[in-house]
Protein backbone atom coordinates (compact mmCIF):
# COMPACT_ATOMS: atom_id res chain seq x y z
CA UNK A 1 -27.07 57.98 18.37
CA UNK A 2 -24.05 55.26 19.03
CA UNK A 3 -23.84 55.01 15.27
CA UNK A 4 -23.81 58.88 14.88
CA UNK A 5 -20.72 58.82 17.58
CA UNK A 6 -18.87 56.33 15.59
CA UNK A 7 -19.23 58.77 12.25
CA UNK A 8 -17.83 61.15 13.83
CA UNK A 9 -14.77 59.84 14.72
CA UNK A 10 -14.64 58.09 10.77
CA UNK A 11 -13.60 61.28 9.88
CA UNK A 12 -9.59 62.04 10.35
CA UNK A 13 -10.12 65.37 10.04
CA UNK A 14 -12.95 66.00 12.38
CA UNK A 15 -11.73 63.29 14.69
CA UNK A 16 -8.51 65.41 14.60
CA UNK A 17 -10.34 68.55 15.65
CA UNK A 18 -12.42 67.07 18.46
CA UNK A 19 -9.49 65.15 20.09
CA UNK A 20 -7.09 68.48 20.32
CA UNK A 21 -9.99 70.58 21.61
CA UNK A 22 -10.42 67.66 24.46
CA UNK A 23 -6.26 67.77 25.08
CA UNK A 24 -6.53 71.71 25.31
CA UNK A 25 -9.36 71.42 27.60
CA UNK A 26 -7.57 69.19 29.85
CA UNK A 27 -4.64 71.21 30.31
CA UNK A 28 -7.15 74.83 31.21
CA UNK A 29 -8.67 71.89 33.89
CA UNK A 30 -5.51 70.75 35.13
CA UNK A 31 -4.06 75.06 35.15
CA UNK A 32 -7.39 75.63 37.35
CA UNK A 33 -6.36 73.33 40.12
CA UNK A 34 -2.26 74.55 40.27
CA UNK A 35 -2.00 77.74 42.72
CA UNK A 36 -0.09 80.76 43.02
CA UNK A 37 2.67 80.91 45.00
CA UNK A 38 2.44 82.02 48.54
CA UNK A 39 -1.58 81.21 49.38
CA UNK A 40 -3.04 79.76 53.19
CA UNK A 41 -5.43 77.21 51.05
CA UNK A 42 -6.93 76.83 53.86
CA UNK A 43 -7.57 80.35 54.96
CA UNK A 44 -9.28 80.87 50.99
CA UNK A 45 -11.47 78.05 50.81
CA UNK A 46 -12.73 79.07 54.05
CA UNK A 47 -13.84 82.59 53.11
CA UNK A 48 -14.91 81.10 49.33
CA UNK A 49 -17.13 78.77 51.26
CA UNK A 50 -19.11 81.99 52.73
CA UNK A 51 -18.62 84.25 49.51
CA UNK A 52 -20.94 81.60 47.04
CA UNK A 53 -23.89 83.46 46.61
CA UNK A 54 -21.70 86.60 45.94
CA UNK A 55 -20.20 88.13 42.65
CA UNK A 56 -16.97 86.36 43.80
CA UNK A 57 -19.19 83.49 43.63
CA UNK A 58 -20.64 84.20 39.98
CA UNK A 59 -16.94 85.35 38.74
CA UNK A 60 -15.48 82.23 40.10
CA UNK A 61 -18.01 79.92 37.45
CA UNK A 62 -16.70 81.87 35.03
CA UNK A 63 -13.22 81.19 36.09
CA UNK A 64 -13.98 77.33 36.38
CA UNK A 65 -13.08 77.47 39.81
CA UNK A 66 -9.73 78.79 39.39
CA UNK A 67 -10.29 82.20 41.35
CA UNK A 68 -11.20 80.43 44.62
CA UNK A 69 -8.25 78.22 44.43
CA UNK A 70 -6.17 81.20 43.59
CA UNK A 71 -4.86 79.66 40.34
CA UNK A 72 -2.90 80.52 37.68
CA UNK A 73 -5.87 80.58 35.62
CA UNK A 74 -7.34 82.38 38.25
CA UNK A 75 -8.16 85.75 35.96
CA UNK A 76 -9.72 82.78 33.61
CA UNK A 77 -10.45 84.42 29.92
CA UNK A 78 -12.64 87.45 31.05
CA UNK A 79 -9.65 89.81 30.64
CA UNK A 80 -9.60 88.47 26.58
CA UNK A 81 -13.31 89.24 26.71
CA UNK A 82 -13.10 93.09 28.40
CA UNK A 83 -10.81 93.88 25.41
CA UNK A 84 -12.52 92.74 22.86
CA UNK A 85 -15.32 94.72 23.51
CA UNK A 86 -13.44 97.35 24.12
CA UNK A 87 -12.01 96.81 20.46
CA UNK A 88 -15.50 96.39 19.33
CA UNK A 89 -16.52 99.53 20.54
CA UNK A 90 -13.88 101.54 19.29
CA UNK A 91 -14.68 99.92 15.48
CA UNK A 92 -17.60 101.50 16.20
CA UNK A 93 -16.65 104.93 16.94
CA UNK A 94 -12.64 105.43 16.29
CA UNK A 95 -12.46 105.92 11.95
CA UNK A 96 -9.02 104.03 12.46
CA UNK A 97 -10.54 100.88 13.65
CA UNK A 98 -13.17 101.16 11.21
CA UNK A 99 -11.10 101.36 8.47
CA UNK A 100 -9.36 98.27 10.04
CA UNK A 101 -12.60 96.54 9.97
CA UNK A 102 -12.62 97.15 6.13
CA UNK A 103 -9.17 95.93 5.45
CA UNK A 104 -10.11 92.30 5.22
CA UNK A 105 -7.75 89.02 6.85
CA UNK A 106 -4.99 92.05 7.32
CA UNK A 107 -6.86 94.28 9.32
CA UNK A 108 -8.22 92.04 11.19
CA UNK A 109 -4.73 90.26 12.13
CA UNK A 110 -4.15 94.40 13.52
CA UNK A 111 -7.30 94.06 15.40
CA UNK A 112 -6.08 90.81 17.50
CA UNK A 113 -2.86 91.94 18.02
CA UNK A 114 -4.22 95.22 19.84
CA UNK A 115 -6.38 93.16 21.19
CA UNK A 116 -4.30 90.97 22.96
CA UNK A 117 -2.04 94.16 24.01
CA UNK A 118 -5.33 95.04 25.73
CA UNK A 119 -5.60 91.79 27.37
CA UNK A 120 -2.07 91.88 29.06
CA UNK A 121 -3.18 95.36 30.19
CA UNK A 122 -6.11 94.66 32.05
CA UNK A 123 -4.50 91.25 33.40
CA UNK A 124 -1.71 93.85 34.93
CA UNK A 125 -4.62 96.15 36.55
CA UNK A 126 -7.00 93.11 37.44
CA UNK A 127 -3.98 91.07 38.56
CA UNK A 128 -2.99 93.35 41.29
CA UNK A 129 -6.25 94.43 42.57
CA UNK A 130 -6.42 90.76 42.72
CA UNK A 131 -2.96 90.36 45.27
CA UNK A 132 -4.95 93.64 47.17
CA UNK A 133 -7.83 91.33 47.74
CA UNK A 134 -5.87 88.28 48.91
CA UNK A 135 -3.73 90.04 51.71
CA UNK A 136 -7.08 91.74 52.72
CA UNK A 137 -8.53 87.94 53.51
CA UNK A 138 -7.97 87.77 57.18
CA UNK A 139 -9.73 84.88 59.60
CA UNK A 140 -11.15 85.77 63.15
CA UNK A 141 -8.03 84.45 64.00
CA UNK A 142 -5.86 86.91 62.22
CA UNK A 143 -4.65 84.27 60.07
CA UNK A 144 -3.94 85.95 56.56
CA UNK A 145 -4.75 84.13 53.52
CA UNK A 146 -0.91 85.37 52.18
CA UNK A 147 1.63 84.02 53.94
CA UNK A 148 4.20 86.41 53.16
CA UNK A 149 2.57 89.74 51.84
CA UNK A 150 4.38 92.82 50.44
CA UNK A 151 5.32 93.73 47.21
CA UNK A 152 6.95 90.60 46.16
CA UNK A 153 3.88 88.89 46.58
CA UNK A 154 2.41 91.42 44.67
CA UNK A 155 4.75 91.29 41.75
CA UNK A 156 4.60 87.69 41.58
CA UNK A 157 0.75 87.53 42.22
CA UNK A 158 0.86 89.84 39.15
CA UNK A 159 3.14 87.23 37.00
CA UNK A 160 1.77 84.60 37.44
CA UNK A 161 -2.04 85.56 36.39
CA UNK A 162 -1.03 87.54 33.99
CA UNK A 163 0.88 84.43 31.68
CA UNK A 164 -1.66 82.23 32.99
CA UNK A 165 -4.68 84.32 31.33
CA UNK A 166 -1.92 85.17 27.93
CA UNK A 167 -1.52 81.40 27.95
CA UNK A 168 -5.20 80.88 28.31
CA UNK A 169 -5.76 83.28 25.19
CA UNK A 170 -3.45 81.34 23.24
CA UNK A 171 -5.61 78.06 23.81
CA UNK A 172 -8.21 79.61 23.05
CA UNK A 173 -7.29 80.75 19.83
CA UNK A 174 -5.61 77.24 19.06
CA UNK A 175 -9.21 75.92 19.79
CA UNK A 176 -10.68 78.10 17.09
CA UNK A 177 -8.80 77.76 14.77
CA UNK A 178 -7.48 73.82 14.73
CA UNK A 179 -10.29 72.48 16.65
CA UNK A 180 -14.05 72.42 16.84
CA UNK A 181 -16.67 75.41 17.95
CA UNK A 182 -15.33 78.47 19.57
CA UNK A 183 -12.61 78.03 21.91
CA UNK A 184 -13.18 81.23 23.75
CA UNK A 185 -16.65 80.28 24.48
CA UNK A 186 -15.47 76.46 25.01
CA UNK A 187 -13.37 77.28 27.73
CA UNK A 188 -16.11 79.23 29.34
CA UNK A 189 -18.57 76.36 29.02
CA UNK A 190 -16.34 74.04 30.53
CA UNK A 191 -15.52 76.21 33.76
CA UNK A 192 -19.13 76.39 34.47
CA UNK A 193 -20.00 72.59 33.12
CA UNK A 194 -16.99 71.65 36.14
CA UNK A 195 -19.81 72.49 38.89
CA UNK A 196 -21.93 70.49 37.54
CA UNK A 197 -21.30 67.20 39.88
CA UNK A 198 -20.54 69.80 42.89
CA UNK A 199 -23.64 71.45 42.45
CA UNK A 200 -26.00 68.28 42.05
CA UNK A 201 -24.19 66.70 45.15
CA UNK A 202 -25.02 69.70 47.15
CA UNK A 203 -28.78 69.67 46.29
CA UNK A 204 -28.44 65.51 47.18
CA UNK A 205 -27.05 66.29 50.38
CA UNK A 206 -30.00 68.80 51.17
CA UNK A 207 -32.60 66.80 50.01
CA UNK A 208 -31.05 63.33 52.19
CA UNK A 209 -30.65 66.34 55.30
CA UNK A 210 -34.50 67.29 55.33
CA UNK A 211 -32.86 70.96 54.69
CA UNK A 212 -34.74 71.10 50.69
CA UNK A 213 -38.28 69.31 50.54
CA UNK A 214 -38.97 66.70 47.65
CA UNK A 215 -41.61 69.09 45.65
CA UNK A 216 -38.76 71.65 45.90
CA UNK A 217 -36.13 70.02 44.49
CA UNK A 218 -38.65 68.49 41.61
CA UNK A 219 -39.46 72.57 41.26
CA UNK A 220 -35.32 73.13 40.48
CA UNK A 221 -35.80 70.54 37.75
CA UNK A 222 -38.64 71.30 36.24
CA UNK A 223 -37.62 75.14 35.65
CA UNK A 224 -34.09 73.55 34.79
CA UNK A 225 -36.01 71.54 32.12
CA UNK A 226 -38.28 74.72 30.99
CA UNK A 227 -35.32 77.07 31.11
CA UNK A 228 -33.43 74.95 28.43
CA UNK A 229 -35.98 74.42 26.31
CA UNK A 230 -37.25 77.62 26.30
CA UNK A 231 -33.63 78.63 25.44
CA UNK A 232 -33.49 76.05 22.42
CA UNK A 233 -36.49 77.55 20.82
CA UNK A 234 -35.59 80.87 21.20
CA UNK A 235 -31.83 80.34 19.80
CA UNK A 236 -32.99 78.52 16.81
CA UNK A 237 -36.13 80.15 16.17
CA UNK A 238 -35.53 82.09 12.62
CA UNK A 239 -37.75 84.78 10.21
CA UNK A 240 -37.43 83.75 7.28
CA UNK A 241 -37.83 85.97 4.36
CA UNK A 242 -38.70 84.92 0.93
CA UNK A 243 -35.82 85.37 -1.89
CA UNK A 244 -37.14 85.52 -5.62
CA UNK A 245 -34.37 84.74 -8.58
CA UNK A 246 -34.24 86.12 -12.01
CA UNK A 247 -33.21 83.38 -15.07
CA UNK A 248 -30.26 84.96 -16.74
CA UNK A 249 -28.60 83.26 -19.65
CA UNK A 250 -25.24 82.42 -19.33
CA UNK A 251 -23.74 81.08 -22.27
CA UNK A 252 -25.97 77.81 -23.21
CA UNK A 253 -26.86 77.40 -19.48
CA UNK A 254 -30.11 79.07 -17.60
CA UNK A 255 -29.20 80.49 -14.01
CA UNK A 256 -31.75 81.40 -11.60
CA UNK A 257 -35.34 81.29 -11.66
CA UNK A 258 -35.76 79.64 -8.52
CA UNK A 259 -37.02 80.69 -5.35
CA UNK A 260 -34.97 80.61 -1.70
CA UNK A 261 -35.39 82.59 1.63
CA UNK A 262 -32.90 84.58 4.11
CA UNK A 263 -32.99 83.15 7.33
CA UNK A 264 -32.94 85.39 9.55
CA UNK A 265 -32.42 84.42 13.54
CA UNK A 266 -34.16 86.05 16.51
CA UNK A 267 -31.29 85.75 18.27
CA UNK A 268 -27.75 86.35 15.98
CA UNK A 269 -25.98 87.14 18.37
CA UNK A 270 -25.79 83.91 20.11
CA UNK A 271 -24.41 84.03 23.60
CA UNK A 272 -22.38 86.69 22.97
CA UNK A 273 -24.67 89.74 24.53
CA UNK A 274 -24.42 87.29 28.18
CA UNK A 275 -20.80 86.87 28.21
CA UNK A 276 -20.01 90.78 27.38
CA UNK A 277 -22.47 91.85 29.81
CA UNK A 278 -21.37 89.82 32.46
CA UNK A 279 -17.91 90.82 32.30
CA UNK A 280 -18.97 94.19 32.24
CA UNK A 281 -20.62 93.76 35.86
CA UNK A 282 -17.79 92.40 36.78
CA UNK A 283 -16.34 95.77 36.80
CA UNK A 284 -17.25 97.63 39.56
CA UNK A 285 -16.35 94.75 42.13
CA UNK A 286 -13.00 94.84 40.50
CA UNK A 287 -12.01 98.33 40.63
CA UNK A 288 -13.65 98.07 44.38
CA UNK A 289 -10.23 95.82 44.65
CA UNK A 290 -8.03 98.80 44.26
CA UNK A 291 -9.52 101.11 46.78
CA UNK A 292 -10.27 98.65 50.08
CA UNK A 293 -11.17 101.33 52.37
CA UNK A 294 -12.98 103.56 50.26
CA UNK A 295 -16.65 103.06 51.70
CA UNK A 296 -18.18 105.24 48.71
CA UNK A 297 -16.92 102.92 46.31
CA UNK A 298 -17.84 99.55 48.84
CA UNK A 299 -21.48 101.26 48.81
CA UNK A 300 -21.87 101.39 44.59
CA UNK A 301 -20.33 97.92 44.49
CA UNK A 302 -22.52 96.22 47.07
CA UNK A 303 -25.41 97.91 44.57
CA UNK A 304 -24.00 95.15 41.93
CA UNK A 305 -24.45 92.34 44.10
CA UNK A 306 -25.71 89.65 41.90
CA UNK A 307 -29.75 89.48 42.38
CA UNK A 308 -30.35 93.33 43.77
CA UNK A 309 -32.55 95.56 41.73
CA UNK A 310 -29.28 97.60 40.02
CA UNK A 311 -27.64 94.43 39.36
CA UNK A 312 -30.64 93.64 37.54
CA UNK A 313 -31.82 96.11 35.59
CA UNK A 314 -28.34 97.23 34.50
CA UNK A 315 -27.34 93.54 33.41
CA UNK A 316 -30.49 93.40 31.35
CA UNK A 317 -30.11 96.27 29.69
CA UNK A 318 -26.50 95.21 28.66
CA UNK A 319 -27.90 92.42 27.45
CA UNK A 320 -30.13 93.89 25.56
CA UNK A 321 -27.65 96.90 24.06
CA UNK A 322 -25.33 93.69 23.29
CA UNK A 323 -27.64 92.02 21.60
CA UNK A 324 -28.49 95.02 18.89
CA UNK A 325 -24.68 95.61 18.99
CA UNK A 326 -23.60 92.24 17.94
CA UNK A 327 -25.61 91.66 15.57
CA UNK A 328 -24.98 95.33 13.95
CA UNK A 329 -21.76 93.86 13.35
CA UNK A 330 -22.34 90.22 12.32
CA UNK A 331 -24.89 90.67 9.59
CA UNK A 332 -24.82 93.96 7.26
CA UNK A 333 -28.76 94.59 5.50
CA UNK A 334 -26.25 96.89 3.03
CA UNK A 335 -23.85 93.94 1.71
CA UNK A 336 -26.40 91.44 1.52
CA UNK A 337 -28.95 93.84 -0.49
CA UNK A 338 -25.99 94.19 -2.89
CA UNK A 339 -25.39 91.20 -3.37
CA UNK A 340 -28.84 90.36 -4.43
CA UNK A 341 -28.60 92.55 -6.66
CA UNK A 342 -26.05 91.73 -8.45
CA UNK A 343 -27.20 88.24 -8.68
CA UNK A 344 -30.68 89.28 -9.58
CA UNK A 345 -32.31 88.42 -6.17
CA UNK A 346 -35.23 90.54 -5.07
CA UNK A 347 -37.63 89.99 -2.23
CA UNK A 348 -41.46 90.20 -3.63
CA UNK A 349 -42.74 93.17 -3.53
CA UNK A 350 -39.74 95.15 -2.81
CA UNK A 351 -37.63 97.36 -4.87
CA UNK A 352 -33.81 96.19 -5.31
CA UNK A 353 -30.95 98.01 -3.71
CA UNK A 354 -31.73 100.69 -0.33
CA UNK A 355 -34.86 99.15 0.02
CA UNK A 356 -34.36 95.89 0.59
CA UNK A 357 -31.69 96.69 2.88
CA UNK A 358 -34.11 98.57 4.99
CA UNK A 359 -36.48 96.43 4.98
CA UNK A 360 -34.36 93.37 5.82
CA UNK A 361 -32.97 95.52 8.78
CA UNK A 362 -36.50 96.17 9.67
CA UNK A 363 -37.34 93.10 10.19
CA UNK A 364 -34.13 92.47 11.80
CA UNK A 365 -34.72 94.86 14.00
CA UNK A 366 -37.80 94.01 15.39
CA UNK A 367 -37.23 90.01 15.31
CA UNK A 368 -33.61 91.03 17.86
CA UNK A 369 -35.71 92.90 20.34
CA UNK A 370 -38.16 89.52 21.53
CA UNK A 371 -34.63 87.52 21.75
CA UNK A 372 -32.52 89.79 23.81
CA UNK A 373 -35.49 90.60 26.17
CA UNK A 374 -35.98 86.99 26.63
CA UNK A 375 -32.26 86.06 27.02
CA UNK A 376 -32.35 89.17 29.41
CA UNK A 377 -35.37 87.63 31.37
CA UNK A 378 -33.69 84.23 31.81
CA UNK A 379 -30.72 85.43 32.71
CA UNK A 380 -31.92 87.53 35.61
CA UNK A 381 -35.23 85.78 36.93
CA UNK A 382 -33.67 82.57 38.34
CA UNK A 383 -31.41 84.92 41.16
CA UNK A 384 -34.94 85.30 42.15
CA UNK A 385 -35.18 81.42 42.61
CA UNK A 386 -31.83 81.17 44.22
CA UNK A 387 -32.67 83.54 46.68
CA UNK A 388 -35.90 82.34 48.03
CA UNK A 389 -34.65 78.68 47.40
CA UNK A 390 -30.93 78.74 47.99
CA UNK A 391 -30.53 77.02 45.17
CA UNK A 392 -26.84 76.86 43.79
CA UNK A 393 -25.43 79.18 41.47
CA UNK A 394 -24.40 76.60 38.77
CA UNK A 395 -28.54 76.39 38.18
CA UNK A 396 -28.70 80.02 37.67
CA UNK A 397 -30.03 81.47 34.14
CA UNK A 398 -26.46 82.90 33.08
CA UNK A 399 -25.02 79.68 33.05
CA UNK A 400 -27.61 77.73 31.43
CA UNK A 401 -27.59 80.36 28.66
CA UNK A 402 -24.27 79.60 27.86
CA UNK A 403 -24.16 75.84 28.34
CA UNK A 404 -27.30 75.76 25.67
CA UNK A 405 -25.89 78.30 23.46
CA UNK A 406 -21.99 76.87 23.39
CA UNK A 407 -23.34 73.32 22.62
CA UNK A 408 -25.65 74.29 20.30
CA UNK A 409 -23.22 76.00 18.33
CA UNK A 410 -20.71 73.28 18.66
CA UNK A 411 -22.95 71.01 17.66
CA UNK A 412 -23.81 72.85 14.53
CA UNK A 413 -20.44 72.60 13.70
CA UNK A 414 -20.26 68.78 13.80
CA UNK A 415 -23.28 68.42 12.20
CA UNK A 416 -21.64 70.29 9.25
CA UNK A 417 -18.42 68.36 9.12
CA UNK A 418 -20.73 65.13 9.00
CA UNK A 419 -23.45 66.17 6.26
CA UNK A 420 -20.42 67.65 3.90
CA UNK A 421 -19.52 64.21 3.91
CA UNK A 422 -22.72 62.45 3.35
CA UNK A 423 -23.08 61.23 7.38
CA UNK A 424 -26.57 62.07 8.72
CA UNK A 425 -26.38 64.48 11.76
CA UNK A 426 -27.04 63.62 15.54
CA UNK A 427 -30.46 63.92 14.90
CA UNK A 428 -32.20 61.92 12.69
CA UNK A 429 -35.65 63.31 13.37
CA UNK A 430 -35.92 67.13 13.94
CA UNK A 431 -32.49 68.66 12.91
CA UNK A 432 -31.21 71.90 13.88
CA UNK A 433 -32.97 74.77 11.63
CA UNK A 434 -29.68 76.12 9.20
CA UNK A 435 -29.49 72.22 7.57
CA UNK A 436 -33.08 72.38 6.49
């Protein structure tokens, strides 16, 4: 393992890579912990302290702590996230982002920009419902949380979150493209991994209090334990489908002839279906922001409480619909069947061209459905366990879906910097399914 470390950082180029992710990381830690202007800390981490097993709670994880401290990264990436499923969406339905989809490296340069137009957007709307809910943070006191509120505060509120999220975006692109694994989801795994030595000090304190019995807190780890690896197997678990090639003569050389597979994964979509869905549910607590006094609206938001039945249901199902979504746009049965084809592939027993792309999205199909209900299942269930247990949020399944998912994918990355040049992986002995 030691030996696999020092490869790693052998390589100048992948050495490179990890080293300005770390640096870029550091600075979104170091934004989470500077504040906006004119906040009572002490007023906020007082009413934080009572809102944890709230959606303020669960949107503060995915903030990295940033909303509770009132941060400039205090928006954290989700705004980048609401737009680009927005965009999504609209390739989906709008024929002018579809043809953008089609247009290659230059449409898709059209589809960031609008997408990052979107982004400043909802930081603007999110940003201010945001300086709504700080002046409305009162103590028993009638301390406010604002020390000067008005419009000003407002305006500047609305600044400052709004570059801080922009600026966010911008490492997160950086990431992607001149570091290693997927900056977006890197930031988001490194918010949540920040509560890590909170969270494990809390359950110390409870157990050494009398307040959390001994079998209790071995019950946290063991579903901690069967939660991951239940999320291993399911996010490299693959179909694979057998791929039969034709010998064609090329000159004086023989091509083909040989025999391959398409792996197919049960779950393509990665963590992306959690992350969409939870910024979705998101929504309705925000737009609650605007509208303080409006009870009807108080009433539908307290129905998306994280861990009541709507909650629930409707974050599974988003799950779900994101899962089927995603991968509708990540893998095309279509493309691949023609290029197959014009190779001289062919899947036994099935006919070349429209066939074999139905029956590869058949199977597709059917393998996505198992994953996204069991990704729904984990991500839901364990509210269940923090309820009865009061166990802390940071153990919850949402975040130990994307802890899993963003290191496994990172990880996959390495791996393939250090087997293109001729380093074994970081396991010797059962290596992630895609090297095989």
């Amino acid at each position: 393992m030691f030996q696999t470390f020092q490869n790693t950082f052998k390589i100048p180029e992948l050495r490179k890579r990890i080293l300005f992710t770390i640096g870029l990381l550091v600075v979104y830690r170091i934004g989470c912990h500077v504040p906006t202007p004119g906040i009572d800390m002490g007023v906020l981490k007082s009413f934080f302290a009572q809102a944890q097993g709230t959606l303020f709670g669960l949107y503060d994880i995915f903030a990295g702590g940033a909303f509770k401290n009132a941060a400039i990264f205090g928006l954290g990436i989700m705004p980048y996230i609401t737009s680009s499923i927005i965009m999504q969406l609209l390739g989906a339905v709008v024929p002018y982002f579809q043809k953008l989809h089609k247009e290659g490296e230059e449409g898709r340069r059209k589809i960031t920009q609008y997408t990052r137009y979107g982004t400043i957007l909802i930081c603007i709307l999110q940003s201010y419902g945001a300086s709504i809910f700080l002046e409305s943070i009162v103590t028993s006191e009638g301390i406010s949380a604002v020390v000067h509120p008005g419009i000003g505060f407002r305006l500047l509120t609305m600044l400052t979150l709004t570059t801080g999220t922009i600026f966010l975006m911008w490492i997160g692109e950086q990431m992607t493209e001149k570091g290693i694994g997927n900056g977006i989801s890197l930031i988001i795994y490194v918010g949540i991994l920040a509560r890590l030595p909170g969270s494990v000090l809390n359950e110390g304190r409870q157990l050494a209090a009398g307040t959390r019995s001994p079998f209790q807190g071995l019950m946290v780890l063991a579903i901690m334990v069967a939660v991951i690896s239940f999320v291993v197997i399911i996010t490299q678990a693959q179909r694979r489908i057998p791929v039969q090639y034709a010998k064609r003569v090329v000159g004086r050389k023989i091509y083909g002839g040989q025999s391959t597979h398409i792996p197919l994964n049960m779950n393509a979509a990665g963590i992306i279906p959690i992350i969409f869905a939870q910024s979705l549910m998101f929504a309705p607590r925000t737009i609650t922001t605007f509208f303080p006094k409006s009870e009807l609206l108080t009433g539908i938001a307290n129905w998306f409480t994280p861990g009541a039945a709507v909650y629930s249901i409707v974050y599974a199902l988003l799950i779900v619909f994101f899962a089927y979504f995603y991968t509708a746009i990540v893998f095309n049965p279509v493309e691949l069947a023609d290029n197959m084809k014009r190779y001289g592939g062919f899947i036994p027993g099935v006919r070349p061209g429209k066939r074999t792309a139905d029956y590869i999205d058949r199977i597709l199909t059917r393998i996505t459905l198992p994953g996204a209900l069991s990704f729904a299942a984990i991500a839901i269930l364990p509210f269940f366990l923090m309820q009865s247990m009061d166990v802390s949020f940071f153990f919850g399944g949402t975040s130990v879906l994307i802890i899993v998912g963003v290191a496994l994918d990172t990880l996959k990355q390495v791996e393939s910097h250090l087997v293109m040049r001729h380093y074994d992986g970081f396991m010797k002995k059962g290596k992630i399914k895609g090297r095989r």
